[in-house]
C-alpha atoms as a PDB file:
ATOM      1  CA  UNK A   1     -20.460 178.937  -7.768  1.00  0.00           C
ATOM      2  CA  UNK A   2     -20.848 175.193  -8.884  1.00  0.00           C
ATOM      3  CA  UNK A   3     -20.600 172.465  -7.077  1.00  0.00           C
ATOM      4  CA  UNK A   4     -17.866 170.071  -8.641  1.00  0.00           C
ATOM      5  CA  UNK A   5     -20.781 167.298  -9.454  1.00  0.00           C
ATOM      6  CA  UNK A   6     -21.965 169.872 -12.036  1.00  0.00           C
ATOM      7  CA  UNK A   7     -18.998 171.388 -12.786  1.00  0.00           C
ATOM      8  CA  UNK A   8     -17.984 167.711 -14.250  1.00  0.00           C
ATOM      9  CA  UNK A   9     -21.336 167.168 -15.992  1.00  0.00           C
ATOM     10  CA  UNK A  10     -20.433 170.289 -18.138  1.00  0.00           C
ATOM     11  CA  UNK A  11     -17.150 169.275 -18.580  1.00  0.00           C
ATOM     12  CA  UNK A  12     -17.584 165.433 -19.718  1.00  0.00           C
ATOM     13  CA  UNK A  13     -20.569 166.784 -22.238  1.00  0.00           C
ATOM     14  CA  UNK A  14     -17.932 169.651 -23.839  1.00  0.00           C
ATOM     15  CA  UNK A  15     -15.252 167.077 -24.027  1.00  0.00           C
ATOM     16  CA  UNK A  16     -17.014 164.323 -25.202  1.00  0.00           C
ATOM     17  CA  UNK A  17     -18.615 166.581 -27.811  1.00  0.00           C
ATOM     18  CA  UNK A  18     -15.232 168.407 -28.689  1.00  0.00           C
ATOM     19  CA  UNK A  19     -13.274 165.195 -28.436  1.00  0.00           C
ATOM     20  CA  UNK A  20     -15.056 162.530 -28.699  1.00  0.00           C
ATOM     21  CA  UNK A  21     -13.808 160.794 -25.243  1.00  0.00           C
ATOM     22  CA  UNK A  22     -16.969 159.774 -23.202  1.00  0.00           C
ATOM     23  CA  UNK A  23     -16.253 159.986 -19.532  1.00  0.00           C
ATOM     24  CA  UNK A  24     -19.730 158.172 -18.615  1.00  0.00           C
ATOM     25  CA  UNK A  25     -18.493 154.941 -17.916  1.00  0.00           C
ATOM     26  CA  UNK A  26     -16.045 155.671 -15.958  1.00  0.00           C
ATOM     27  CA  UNK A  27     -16.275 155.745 -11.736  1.00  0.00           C
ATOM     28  CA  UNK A  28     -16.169 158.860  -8.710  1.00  0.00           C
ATOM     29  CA  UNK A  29     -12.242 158.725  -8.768  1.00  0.00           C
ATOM     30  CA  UNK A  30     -12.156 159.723 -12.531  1.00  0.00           C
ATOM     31  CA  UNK A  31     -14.493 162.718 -11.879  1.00  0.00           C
ATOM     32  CA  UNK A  32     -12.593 164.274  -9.203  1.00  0.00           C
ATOM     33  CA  UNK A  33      -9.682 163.715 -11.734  1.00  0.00           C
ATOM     34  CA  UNK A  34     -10.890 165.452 -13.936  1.00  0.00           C
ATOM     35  CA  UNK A  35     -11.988 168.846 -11.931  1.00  0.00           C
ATOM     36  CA  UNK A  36      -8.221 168.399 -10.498  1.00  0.00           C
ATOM     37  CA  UNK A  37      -7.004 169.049 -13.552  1.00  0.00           C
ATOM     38  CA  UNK A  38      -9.350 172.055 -14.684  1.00  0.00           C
ATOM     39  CA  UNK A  39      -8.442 173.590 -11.638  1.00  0.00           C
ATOM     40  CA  UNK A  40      -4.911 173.253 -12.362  1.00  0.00           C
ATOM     41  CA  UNK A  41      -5.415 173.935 -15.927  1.00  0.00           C
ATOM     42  CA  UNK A  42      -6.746 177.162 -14.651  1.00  0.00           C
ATOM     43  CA  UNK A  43      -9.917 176.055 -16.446  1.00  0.00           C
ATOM     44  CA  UNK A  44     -13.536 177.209 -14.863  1.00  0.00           C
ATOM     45  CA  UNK A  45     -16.376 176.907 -17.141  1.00  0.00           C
ATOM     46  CA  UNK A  46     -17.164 174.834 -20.110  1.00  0.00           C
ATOM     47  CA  UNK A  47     -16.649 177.863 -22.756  1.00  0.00           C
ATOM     48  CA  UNK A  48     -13.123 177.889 -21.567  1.00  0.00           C
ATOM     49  CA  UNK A  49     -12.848 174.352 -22.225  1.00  0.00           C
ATOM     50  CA  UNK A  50     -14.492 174.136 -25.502  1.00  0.00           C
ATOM     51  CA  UNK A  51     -11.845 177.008 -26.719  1.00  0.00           C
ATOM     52  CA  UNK A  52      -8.955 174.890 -25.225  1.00  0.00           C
ATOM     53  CA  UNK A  53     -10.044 171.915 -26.959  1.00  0.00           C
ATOM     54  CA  UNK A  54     -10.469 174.151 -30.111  1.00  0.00           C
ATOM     55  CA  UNK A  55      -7.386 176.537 -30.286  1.00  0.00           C
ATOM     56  CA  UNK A  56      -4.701 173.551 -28.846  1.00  0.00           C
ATOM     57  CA  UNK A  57      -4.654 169.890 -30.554  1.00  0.00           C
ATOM     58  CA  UNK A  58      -1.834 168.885 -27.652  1.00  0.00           C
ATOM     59  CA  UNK A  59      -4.592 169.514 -25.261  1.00  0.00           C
ATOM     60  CA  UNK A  60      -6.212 166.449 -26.008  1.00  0.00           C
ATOM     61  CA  UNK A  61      -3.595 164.774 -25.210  1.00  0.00           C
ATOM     62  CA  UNK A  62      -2.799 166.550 -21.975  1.00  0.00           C
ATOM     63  CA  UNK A  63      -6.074 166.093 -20.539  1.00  0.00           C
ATOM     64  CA  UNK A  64      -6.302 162.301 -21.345  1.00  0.00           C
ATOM     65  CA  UNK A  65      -2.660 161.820 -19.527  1.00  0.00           C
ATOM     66  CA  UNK A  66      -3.966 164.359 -16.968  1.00  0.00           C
ATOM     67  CA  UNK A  67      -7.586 161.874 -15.515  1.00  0.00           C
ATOM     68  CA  UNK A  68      -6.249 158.659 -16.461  1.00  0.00           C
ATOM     69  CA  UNK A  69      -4.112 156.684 -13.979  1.00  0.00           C
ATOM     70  CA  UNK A  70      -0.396 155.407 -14.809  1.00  0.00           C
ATOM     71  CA  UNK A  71       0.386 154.110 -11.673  1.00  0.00           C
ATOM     72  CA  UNK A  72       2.602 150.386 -12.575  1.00  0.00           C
ATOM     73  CA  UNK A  73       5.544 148.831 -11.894  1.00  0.00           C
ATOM     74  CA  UNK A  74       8.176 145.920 -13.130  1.00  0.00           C
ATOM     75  CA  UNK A  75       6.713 142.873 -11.784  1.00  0.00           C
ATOM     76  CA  UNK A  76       4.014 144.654  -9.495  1.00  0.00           C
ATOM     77  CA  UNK A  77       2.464 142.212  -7.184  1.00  0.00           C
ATOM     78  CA  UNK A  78       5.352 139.233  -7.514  1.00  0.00           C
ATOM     79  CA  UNK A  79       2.784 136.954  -5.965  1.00  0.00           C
ATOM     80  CA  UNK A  80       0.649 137.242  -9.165  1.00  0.00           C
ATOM     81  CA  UNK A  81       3.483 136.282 -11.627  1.00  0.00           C
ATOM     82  CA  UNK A  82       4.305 133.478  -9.694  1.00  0.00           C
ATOM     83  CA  UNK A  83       0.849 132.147  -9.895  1.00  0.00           C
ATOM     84  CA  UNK A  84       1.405 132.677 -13.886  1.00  0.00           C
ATOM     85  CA  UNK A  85       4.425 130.429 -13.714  1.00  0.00           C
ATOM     86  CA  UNK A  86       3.707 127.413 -11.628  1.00  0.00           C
ATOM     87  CA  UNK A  87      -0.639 127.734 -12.966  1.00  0.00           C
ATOM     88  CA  UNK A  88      -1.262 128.981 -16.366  1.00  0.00           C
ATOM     89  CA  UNK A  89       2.195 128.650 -17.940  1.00  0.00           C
ATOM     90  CA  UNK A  90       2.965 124.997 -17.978  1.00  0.00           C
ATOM     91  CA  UNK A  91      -0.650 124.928 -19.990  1.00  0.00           C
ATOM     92  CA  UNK A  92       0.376 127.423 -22.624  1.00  0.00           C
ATOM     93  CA  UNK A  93       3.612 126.022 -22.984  1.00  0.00           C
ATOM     94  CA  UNK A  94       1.585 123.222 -25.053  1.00  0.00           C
ATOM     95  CA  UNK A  95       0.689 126.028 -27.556  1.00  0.00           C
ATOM     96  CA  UNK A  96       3.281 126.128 -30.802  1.00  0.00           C
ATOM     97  CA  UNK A  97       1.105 129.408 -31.089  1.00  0.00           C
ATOM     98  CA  UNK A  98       0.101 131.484 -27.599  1.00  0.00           C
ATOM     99  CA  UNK A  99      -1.339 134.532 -28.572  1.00  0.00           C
ATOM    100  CA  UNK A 100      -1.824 137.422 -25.324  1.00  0.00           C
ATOM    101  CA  UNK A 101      -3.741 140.293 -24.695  1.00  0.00           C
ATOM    102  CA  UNK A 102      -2.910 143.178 -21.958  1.00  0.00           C
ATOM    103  CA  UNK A 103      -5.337 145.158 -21.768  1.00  0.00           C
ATOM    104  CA  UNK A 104      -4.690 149.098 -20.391  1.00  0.00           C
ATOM    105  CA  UNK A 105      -1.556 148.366 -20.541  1.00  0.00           C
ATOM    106  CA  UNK A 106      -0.314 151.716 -19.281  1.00  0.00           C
ATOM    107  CA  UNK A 107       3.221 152.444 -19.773  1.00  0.00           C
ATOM    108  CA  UNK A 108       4.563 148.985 -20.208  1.00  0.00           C
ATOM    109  CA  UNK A 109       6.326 147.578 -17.136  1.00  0.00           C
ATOM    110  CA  UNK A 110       3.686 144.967 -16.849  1.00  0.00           C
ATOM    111  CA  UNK A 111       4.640 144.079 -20.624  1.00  0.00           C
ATOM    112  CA  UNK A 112       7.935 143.399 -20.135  1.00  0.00           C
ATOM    113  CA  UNK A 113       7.600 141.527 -16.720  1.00  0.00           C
ATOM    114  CA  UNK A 114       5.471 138.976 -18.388  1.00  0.00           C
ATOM    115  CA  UNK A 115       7.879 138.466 -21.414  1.00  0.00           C
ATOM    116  CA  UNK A 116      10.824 138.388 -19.018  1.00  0.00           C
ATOM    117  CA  UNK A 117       8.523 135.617 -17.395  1.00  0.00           C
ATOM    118  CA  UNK A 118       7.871 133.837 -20.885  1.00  0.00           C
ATOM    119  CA  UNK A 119      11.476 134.191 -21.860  1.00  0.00           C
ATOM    120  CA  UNK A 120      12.321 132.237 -18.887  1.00  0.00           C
ATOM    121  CA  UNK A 121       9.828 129.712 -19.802  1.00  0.00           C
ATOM    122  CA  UNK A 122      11.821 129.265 -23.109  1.00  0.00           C
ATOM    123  CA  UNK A 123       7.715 130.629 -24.329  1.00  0.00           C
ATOM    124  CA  UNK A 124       8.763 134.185 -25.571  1.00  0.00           C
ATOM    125  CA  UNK A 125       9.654 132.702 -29.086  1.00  0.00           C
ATOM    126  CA  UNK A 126       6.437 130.944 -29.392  1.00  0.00           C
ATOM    127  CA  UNK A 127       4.280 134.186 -28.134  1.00  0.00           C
ATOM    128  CA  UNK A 128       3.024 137.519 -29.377  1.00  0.00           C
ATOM    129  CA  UNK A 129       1.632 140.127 -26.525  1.00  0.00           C
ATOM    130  CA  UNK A 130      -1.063 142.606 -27.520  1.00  0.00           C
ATOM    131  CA  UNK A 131      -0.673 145.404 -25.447  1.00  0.00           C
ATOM    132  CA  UNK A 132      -3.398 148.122 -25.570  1.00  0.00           C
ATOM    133  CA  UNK A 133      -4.085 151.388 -23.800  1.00  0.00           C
ATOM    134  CA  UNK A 134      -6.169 154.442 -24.809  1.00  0.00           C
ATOM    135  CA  UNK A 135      -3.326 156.974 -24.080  1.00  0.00           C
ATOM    136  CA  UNK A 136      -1.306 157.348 -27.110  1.00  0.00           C
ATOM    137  CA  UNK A 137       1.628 159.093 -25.068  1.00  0.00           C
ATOM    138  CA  UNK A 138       1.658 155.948 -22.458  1.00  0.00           C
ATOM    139  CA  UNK A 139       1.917 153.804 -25.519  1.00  0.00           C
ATOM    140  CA  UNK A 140       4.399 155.486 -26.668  1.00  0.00           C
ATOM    141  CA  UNK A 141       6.743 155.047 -23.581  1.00  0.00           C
ATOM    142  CA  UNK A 142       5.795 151.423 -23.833  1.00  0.00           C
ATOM    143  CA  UNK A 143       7.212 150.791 -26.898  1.00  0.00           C
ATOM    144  CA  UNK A 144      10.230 152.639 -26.195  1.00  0.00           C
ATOM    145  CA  UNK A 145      10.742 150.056 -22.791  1.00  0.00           C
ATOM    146  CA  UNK A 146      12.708 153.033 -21.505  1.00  0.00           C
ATOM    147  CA  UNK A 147      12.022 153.630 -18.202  1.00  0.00           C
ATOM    148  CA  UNK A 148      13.568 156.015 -14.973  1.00  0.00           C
ATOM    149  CA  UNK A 149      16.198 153.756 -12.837  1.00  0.00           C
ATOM    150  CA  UNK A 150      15.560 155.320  -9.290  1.00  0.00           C
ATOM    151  CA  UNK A 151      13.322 151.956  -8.824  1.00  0.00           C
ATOM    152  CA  UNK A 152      16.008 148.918  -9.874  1.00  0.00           C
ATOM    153  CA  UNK A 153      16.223 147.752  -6.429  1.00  0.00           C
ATOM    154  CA  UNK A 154      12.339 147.635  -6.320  1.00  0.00           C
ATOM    155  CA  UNK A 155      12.278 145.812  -9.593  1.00  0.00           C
ATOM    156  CA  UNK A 156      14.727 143.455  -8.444  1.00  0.00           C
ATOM    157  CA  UNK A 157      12.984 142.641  -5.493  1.00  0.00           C
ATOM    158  CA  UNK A 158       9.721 142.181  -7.278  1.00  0.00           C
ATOM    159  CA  UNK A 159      11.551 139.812  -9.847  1.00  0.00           C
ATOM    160  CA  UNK A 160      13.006 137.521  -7.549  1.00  0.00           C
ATOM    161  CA  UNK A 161       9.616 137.441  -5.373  1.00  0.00           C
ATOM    162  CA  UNK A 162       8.018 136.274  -8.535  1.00  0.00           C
ATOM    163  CA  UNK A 163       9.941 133.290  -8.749  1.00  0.00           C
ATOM    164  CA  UNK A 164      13.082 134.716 -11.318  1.00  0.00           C
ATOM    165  CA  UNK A 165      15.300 132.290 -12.406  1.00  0.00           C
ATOM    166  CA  UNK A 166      18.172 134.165 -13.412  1.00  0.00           C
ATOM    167  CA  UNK A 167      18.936 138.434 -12.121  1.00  0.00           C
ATOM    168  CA  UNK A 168      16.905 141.291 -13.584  1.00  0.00           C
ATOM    169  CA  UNK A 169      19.521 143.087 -15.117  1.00  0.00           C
ATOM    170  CA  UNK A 170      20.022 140.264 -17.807  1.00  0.00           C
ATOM    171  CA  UNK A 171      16.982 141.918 -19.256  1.00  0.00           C
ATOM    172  CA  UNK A 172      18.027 145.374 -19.590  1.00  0.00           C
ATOM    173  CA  UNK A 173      20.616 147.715 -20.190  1.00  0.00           C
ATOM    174  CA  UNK A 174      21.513 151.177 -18.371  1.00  0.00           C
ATOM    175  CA  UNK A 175      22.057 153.979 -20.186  1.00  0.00           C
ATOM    176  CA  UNK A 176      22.062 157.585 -19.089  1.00  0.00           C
ATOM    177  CA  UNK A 177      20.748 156.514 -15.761  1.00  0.00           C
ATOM    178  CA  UNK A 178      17.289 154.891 -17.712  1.00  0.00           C
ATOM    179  CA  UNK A 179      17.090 151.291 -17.797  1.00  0.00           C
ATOM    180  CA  UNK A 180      16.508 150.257 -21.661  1.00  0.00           C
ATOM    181  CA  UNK A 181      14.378 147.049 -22.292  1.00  0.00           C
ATOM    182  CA  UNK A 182      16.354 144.369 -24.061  1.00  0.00           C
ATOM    183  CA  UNK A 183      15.381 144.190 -27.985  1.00  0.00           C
ATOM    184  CA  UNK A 184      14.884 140.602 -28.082  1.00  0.00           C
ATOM    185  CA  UNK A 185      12.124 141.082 -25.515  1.00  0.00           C
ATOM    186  CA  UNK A 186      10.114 143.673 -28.213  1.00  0.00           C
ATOM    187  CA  UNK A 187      10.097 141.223 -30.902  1.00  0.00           C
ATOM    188  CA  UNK A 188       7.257 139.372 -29.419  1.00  0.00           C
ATOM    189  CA  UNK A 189       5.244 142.750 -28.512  1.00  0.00           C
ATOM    190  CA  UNK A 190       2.614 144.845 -30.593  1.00  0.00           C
ATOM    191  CA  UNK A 191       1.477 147.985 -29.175  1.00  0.00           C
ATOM    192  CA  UNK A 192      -1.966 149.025 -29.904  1.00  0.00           C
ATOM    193  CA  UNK A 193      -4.095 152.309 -29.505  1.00  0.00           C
ATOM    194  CA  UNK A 194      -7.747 151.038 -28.405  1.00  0.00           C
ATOM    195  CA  UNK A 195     -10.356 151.808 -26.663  1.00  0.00           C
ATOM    196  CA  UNK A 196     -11.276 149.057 -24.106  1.00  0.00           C
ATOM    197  CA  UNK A 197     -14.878 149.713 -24.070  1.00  0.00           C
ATOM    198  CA  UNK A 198     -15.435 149.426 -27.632  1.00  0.00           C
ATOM    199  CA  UNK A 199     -12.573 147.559 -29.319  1.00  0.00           C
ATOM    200  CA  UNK A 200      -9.870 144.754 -29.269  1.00  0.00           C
ATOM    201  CA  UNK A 201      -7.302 143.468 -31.027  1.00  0.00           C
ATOM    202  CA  UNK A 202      -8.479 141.050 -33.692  1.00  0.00           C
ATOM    203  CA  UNK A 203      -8.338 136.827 -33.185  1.00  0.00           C
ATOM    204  CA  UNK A 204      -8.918 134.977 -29.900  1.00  0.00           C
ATOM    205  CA  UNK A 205      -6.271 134.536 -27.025  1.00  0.00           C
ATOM    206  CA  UNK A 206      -4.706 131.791 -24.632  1.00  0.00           C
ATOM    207  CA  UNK A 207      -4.725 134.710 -22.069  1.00  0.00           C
ATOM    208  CA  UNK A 208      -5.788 138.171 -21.166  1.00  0.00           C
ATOM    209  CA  UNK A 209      -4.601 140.180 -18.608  1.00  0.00           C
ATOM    210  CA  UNK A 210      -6.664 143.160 -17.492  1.00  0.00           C
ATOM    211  CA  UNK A 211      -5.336 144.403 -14.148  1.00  0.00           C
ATOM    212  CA  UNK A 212      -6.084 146.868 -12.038  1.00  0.00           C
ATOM    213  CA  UNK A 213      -8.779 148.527 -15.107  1.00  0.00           C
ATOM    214  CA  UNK A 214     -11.927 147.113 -14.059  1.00  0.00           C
ATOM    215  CA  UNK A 215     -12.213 149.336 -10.725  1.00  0.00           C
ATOM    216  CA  UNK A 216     -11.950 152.566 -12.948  1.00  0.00           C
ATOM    217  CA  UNK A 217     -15.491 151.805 -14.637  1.00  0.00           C
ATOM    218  CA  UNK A 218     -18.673 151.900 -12.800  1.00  0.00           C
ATOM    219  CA  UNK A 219     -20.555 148.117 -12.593  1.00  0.00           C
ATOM    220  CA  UNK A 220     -22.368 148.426 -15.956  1.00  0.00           C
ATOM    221  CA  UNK A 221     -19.543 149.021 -17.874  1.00  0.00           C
ATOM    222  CA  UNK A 222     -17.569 146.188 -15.803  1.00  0.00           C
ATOM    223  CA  UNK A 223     -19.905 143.939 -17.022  1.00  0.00           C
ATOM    224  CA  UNK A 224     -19.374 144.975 -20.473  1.00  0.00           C
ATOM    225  CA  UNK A 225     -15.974 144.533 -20.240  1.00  0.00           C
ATOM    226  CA  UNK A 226     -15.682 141.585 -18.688  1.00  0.00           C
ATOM    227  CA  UNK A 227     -18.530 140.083 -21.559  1.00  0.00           C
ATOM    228  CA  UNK A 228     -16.127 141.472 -24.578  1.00  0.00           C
ATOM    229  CA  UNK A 229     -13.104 140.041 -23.024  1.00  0.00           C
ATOM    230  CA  UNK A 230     -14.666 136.463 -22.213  1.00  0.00           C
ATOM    231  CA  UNK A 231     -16.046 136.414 -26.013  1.00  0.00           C
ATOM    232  CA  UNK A 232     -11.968 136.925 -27.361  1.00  0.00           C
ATOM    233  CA  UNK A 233     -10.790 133.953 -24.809  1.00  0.00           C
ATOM    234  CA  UNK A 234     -10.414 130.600 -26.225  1.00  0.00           C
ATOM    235  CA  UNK A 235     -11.940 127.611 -24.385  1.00  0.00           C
ATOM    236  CA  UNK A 236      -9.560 127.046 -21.268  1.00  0.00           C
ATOM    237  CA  UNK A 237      -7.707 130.105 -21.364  1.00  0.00           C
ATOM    238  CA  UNK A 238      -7.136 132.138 -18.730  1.00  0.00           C
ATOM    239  CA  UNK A 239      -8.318 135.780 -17.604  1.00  0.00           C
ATOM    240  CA  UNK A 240      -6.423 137.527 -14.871  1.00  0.00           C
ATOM    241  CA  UNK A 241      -7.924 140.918 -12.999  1.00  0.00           C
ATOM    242  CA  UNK A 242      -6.152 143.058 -10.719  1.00  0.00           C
ATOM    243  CA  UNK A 243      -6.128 141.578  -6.828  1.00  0.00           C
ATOM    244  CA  UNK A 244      -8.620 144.346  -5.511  1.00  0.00           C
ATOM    245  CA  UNK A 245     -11.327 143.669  -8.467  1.00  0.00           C
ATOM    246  CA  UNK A 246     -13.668 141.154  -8.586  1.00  0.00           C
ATOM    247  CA  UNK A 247     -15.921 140.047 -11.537  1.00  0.00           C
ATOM    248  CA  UNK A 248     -18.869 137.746 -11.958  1.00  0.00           C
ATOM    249  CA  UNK A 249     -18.045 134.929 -13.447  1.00  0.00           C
ATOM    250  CA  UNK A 250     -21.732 134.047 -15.086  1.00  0.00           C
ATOM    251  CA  UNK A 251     -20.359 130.365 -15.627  1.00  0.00           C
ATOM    252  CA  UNK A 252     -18.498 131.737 -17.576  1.00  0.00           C
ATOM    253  CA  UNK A 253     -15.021 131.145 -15.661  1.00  0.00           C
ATOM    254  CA  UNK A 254     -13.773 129.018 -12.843  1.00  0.00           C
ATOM    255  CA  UNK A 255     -11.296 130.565 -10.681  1.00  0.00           C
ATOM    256  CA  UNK A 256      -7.892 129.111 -10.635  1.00  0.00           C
ATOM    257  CA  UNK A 257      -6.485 131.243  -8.167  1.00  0.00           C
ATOM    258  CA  UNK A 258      -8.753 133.033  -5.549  1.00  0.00           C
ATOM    259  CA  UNK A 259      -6.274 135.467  -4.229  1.00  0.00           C
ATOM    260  CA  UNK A 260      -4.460 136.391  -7.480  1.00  0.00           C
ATOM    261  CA  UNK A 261      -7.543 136.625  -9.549  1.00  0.00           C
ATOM    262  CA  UNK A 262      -6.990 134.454 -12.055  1.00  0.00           C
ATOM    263  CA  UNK A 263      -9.569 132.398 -13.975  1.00  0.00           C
ATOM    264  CA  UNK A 264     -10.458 129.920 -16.483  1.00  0.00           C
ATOM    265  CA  UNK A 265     -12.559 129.950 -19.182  1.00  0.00           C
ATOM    266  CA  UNK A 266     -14.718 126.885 -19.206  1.00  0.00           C
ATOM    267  CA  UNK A 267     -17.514 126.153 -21.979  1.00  0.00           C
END
């Protein structure tokens, strides 16, 4: 029997071939993803993949929502936000036009946190958010901004950590036991199917966020990223990772905030 090492060799050549998703860049934890899921798929050779890929177009799909990661929450490491607020905020505020990018944006709870943040800022108005993910069914629940409501006490929690002025709920609505993003938060929000490796959304930003991505690519393809997002940034913006990932800055940015990873673009 194969091990799993070449089990996923097989696998990321059929579905790269079949699908045209290239697993290469893309670290250990997505490769034992990936045989997860062909085991639970029932999957165990390439043939049988190939004819999945073939005979089922919601496959595609499946498998892309099955190895990525969707772990987020509203307002997920308060500490962060607040940094946002009292650091890089008060700068963009200077901006008639600030123009944001989040990139893997996931299902959208990190969306919404930052335009409940800019709304508080009296910024929202002034702001449009990029948000971009590969997995079209993710973006799709981030557009909605409808989300499960066994977590409101979390998210409350969260908020007022990160420095909320007001109470969480002002920002949503409950219906059917979901909580239901406010409308007037969407206005300033454009959800975008990309590719973070090899695409982004056109013009230059005051600020990119790309949390808790970075650590999913092996170091070759950090660098890439990191190079491709630093090229969109305009002169003293700011670029924010997640608080586990590091980059290299090159000289390229100054860090503003050590522990929340968050850093300036200086040229």
């Amino acid at each position: 029997m194969k091990n799993s090492i070449s089990l996923f060799e097989e696998y990321k050549e059929t579905i790269q071939k079949y699908s045209g998703f290239d697993f290469s860049p893309y670290s250990d934890s997505i490769n034992h993803r990936l045989v997860n899921f062909m085991e639970t798929e029932r999957i165990g050779s390439a043939v049988e993949l190939k004819h999945k890929l073939n005979s089922d177009s919601l496959f595609h799909v499946k498998l892309l929502e099955g190895v990525t990661v969707r772990y987020t929450e509203v307002f997920r490491d308060p500490g962060f936000y607040l940094a946002l607020r009292n650091q890089v905020l008060p700068y963009l505020s200077t901006f008639s036009d600030i123009r944001i990018w989040i990139a893997g944006c996931s299902t959208g709870e990190e969306v919404y946190s930052l335009a409940i943040l800019l709304q508080e800022c009296d910024m929202l108005k002034n702001s449009t958010i990029y948000a971009t993910d590969i997995n079209p069914d993710s973006l799709a629940i981030a557009e909605r901004g409808v989300y499960q409501s066994t977590r409101i006490r979390e998210y409350t929690v969260n908020y007022s950590m990160a420095g909320g002025r007001s109470y969480l709920g002002k920002y949503y609505s409950l219906k059917n036991n979901m909580i239901v993003m406010n409308d007037e938060l969407k206005k300033s929000l454009k959800f975008i199917k990309s590719d973070l490796l090899k695409e982004q959304p056109e013009g230059t930003f005051n600020l990119v966020l790309c949390r808790n991505v970075l650590f999913y690519f092996t170091g070759e393809f950090q660098e890439n990223v990191i190079n491709r997002v630093a090229d969109t940034i305009r002169n003293y913006g700011y670029f924010a990772t997640g608080v586990s990932e590091t980059i290299n800055s090159k000289n390229i940015f100054t860090g503003i905030d050590q522990e929340q990873k968050i850093y300036r673009k200086v040229i």
